[in-house]
N, C-alpha and C. Protein backbone atom coordinates (compact mmCIF):
# COMPACT_ATOMS: atom_id res chain seq x y z
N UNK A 1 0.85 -1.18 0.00
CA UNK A 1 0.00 0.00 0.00
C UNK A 1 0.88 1.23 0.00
N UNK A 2 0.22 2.26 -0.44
CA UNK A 2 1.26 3.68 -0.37
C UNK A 2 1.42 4.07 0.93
N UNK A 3 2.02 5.02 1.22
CA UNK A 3 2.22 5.60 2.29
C UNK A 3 1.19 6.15 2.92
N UNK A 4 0.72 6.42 4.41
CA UNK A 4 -0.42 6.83 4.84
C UNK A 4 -0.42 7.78 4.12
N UNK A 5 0.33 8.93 4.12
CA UNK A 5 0.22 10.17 3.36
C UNK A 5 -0.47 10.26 2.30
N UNK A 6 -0.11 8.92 1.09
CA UNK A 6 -0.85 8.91 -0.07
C UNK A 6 -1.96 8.45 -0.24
N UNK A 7 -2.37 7.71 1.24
CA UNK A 7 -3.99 6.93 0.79
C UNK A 7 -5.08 8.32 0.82
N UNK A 8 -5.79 7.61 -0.24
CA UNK A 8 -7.08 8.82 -0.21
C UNK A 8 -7.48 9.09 0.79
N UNK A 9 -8.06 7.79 1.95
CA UNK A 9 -9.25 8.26 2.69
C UNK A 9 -8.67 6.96 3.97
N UNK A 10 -9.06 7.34 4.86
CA UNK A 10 -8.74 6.96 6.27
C UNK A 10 -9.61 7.14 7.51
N UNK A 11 -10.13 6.09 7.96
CA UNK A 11 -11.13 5.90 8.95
C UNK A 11 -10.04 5.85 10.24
N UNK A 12 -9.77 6.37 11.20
CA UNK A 12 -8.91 6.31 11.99
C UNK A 12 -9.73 5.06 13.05
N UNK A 13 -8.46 5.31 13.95
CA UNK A 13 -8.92 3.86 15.25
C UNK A 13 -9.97 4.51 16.07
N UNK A 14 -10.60 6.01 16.33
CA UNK A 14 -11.16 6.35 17.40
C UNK A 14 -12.62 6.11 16.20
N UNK A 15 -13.05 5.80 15.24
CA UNK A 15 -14.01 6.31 14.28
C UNK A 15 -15.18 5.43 14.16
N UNK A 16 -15.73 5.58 13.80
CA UNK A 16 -17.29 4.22 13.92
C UNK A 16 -18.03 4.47 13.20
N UNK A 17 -18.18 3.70 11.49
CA UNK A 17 -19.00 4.10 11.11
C UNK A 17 -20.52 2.85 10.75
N UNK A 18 -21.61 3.41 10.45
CA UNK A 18 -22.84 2.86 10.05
C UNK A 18 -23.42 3.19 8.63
N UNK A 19 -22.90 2.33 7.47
CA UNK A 19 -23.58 2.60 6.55
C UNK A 19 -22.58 2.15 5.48
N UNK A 20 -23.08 2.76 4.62
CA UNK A 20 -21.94 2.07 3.32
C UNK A 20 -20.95 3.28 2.90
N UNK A 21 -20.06 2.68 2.22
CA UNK A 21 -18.36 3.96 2.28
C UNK A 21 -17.93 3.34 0.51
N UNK A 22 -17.90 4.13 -0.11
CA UNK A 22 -18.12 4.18 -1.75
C UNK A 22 -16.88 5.11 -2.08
N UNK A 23 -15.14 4.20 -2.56
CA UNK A 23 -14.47 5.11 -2.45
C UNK A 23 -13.76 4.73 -4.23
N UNK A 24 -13.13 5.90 -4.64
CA UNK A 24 -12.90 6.02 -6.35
C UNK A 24 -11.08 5.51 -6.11
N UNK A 25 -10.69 5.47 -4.73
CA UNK A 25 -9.45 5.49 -5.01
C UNK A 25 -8.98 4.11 -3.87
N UNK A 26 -7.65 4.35 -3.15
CA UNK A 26 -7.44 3.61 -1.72
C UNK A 26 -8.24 4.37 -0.85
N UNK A 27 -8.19 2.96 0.51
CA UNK A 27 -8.97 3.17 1.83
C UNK A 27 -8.25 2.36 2.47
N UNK A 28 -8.05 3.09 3.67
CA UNK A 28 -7.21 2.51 5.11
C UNK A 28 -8.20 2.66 6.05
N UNK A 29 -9.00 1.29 6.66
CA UNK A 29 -9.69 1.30 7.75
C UNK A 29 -9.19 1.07 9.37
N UNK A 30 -9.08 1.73 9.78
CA UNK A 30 -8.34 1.38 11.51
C UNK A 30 -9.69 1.49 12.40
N UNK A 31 -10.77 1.52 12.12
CA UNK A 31 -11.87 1.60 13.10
C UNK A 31 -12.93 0.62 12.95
N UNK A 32 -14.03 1.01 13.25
CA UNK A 32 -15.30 -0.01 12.95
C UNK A 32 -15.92 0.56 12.32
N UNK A 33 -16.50 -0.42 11.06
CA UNK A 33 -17.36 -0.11 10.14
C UNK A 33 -18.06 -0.94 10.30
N UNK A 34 -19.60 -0.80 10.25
CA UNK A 34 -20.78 -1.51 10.24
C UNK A 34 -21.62 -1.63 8.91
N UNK A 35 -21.34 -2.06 7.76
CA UNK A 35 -22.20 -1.60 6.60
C UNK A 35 -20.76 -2.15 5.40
N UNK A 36 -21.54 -1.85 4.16
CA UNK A 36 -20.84 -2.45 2.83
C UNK A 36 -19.83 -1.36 2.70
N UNK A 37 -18.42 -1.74 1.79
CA UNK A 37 -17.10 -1.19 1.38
C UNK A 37 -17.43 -1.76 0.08
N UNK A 38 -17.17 -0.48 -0.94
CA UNK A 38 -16.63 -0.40 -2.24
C UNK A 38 -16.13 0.34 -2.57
N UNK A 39 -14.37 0.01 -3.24
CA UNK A 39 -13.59 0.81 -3.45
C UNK A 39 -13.41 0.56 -4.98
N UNK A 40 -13.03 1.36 -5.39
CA UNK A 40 -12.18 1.04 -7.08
C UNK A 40 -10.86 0.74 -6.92
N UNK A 41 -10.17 1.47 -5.85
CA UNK A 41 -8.55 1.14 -5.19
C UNK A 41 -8.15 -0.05 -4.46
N UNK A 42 -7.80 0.02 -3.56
CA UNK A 42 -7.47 -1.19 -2.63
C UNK A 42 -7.67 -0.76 -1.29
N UNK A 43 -8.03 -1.44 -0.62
CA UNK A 43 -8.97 -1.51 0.72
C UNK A 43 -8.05 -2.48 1.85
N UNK A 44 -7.09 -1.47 3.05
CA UNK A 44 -6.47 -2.26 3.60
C UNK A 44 -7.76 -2.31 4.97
N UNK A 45 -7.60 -3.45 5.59
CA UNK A 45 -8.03 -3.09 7.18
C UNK A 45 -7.33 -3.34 8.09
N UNK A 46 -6.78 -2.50 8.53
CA UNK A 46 -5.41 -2.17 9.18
C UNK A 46 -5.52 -2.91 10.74
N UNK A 47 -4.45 -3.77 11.42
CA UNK A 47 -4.60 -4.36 12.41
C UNK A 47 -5.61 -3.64 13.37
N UNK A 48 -6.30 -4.59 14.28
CA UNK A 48 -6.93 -4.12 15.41
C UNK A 48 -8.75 -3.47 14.69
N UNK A 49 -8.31 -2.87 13.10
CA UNK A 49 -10.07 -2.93 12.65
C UNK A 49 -11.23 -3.88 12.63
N UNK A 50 -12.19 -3.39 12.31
CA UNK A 50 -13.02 -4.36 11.98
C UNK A 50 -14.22 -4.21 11.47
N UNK A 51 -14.63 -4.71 10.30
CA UNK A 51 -15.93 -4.35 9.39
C UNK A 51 -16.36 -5.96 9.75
N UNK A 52 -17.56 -4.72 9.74
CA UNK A 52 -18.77 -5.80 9.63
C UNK A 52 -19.72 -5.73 8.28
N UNK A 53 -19.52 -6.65 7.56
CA UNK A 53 -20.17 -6.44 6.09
C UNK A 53 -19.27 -6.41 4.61
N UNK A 54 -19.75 -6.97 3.89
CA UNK A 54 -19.35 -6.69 2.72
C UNK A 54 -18.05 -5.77 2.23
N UNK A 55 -17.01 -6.42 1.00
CA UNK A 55 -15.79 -5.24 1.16
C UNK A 55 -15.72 -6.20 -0.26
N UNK A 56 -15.79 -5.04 -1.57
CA UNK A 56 -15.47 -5.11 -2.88
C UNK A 56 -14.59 -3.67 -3.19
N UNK A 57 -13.29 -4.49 -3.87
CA UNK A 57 -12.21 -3.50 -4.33
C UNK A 57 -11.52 -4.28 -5.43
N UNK A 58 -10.57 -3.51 -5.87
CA UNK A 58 -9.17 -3.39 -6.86
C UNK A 58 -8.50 -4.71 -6.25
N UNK A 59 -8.24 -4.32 -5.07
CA UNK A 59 -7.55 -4.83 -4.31
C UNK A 59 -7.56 -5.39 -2.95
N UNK A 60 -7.69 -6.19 -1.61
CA UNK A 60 -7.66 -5.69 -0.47
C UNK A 60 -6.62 -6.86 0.52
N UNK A 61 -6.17 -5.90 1.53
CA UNK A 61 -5.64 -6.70 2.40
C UNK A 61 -6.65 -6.42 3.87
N UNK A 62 -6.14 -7.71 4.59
CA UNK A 62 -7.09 -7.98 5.67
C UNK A 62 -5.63 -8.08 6.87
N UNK A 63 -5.87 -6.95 7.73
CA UNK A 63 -4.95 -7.17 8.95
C UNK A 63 -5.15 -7.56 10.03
N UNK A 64 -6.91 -6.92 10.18
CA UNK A 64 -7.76 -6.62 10.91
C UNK A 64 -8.19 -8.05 11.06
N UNK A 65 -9.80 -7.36 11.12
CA UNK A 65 -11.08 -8.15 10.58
C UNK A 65 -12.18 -8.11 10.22
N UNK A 66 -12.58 -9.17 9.48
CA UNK A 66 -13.65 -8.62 8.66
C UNK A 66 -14.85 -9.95 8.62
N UNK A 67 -16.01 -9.45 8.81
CA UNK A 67 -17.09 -10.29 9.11
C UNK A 67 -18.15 -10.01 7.81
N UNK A 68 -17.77 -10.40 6.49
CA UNK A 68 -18.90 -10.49 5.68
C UNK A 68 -17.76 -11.06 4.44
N UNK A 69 -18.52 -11.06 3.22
CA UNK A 69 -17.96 -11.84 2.22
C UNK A 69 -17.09 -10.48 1.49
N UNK A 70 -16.28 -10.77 1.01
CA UNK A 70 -15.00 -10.06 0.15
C UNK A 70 -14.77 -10.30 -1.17
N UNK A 71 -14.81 -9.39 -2.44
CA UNK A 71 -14.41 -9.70 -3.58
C UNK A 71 -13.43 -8.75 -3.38
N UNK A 72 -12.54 -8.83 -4.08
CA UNK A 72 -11.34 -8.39 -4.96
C UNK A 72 -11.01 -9.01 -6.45
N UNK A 73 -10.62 -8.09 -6.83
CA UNK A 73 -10.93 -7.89 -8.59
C UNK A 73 -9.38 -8.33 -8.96
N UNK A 74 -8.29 -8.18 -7.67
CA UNK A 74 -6.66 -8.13 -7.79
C UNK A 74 -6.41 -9.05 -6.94
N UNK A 75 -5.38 -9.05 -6.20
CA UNK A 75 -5.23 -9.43 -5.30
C UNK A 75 -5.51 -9.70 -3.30
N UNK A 76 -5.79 -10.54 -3.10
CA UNK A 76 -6.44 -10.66 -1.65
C UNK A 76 -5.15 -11.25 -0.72
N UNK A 77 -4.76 -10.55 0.50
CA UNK A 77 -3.46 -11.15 0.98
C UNK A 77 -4.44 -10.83 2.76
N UNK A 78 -4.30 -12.00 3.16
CA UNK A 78 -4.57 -11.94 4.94
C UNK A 78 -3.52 -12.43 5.60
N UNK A 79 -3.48 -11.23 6.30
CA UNK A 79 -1.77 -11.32 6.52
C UNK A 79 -1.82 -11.99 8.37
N UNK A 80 -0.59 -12.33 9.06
CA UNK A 80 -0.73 -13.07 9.94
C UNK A 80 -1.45 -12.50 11.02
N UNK A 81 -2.64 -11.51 11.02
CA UNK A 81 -3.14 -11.25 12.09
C UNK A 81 -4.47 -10.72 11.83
N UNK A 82 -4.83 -11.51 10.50
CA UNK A 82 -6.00 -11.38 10.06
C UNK A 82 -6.91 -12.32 10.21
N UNK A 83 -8.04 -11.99 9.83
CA UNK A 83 -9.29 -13.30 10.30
C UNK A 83 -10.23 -12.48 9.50
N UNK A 84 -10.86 -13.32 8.75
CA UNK A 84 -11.93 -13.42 8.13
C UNK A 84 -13.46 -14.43 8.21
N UNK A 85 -14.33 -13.93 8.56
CA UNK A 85 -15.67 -14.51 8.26
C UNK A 85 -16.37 -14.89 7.35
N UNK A 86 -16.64 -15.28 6.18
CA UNK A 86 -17.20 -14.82 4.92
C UNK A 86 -16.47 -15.73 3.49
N UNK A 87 -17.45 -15.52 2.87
CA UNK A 87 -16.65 -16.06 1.90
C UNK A 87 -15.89 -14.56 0.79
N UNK A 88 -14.72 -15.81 0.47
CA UNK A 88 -13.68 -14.73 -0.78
C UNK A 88 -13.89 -15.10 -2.12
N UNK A 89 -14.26 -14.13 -2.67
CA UNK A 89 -13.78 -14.01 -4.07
C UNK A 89 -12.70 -13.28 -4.98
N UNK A 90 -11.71 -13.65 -4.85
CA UNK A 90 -10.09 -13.09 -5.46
C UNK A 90 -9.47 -13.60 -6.93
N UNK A 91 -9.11 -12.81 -7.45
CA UNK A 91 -8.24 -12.91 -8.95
C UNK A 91 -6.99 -14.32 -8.12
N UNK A 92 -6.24 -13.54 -7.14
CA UNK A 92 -5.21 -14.06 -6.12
C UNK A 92 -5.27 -13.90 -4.66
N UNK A 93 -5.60 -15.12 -4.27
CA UNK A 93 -5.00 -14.55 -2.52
C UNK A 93 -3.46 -15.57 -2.02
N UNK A 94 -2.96 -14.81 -1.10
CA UNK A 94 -1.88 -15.13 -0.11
C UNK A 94 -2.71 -15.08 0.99
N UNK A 95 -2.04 -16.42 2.01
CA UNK A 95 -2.64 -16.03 3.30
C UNK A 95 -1.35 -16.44 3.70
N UNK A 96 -0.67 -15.17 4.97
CA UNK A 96 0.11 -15.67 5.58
C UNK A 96 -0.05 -16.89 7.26
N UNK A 97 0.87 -17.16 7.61
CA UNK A 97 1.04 -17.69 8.22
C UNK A 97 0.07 -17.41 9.84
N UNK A 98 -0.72 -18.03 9.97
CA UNK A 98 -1.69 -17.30 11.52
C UNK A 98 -2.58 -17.21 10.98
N UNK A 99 -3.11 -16.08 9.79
CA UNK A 99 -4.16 -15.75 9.28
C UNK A 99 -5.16 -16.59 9.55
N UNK A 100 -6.43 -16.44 9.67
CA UNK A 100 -7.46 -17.41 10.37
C UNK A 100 -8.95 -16.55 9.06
N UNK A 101 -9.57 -18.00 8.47
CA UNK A 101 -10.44 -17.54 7.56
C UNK A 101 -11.67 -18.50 7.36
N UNK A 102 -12.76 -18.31 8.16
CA UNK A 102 -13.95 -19.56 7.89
C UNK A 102 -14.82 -18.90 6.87
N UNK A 103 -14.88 -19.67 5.69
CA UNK A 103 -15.46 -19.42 4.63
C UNK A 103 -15.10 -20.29 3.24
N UNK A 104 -15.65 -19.77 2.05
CA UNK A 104 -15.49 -21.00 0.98
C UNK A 104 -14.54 -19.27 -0.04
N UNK A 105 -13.17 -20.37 -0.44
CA UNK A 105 -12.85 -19.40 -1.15
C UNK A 105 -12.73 -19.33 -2.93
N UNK A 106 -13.24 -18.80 -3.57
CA UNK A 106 -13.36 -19.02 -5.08
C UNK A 106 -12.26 -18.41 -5.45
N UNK A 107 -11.02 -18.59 -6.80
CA UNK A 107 -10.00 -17.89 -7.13
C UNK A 107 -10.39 -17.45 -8.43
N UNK A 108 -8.80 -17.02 -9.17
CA UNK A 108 -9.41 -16.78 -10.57
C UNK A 108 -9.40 -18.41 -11.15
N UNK A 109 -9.23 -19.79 -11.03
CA UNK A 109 -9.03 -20.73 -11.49
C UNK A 109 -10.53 -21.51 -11.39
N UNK A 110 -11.23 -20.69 -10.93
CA UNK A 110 -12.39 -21.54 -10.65
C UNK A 110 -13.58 -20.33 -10.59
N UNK A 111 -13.42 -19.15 -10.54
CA UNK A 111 -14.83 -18.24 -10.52
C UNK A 111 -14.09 -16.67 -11.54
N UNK A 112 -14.60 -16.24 -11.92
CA UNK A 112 -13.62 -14.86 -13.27
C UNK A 112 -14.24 -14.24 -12.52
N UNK A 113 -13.21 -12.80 -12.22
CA UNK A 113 -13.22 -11.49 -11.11
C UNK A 113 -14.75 -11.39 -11.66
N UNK A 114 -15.29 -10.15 -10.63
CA UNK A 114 -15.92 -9.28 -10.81
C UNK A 114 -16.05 -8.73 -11.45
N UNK A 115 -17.17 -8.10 -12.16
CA UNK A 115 -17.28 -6.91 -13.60
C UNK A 115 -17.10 -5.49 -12.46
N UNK A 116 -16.40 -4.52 -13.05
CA UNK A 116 -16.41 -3.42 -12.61
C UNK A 116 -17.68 -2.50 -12.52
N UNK A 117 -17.84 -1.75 -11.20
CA UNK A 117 -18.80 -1.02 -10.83
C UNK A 117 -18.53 0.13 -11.10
């Protein structure tokens, strides 16, 4: 991901939101979101977050956590302190080592990305 500096938009750790978040570029989540994520960019959720609901992007990594189903159009990486609920739909995922994920996951070898929104 770019540098905090360069991400578009940033939900900090004190932040809480309810509803859906519709972004044209990157998104760095550090708080709670309650409601659907769609980005055109890539969608990190930065350790210690956590959405509840739906998360379609470019791209996304999972640090956090996330309690609904996930497409990515690019790449999907849950890195060792991530956890996921939901099912994935990814071009590619990495899961590192720890990462924890109950769900059914479709790749590009078996389901073709998403059409763009």
């Amino acid at each position: 991901m770019k540098r905090e500096a360069d991400v578009e938009t940033i939900l900090d750790a004190d932040s809480r939101l309810q509803g859906e978040i519709v972004a044209d570029g990157d998104l760095m989540i550090e708080g709670l979101v309650e409601g659907s994520i769609q980005a055109n960019g890539k969608v990190v959720i930065a350790g210690g977050a956590r959405v509840r609901g739906p998360v379609s992007a470019a791209e996304v990594e999972v640090i956090g956590t996330v309690e609904g189903d996930i497409t990515s159009r690019g790449h999907l990486l849950l890195a060792q302190t991530g956890r996921i609920t939901g099912d994935v739909r990814a071009h590619h995922m990495r899961v590192e080592d720890g990462g924890i994920m109950r769900g059914k996951v479709l790749t590009k070898v078996n389901a073709p990305p998403e059409p763009r929104q």
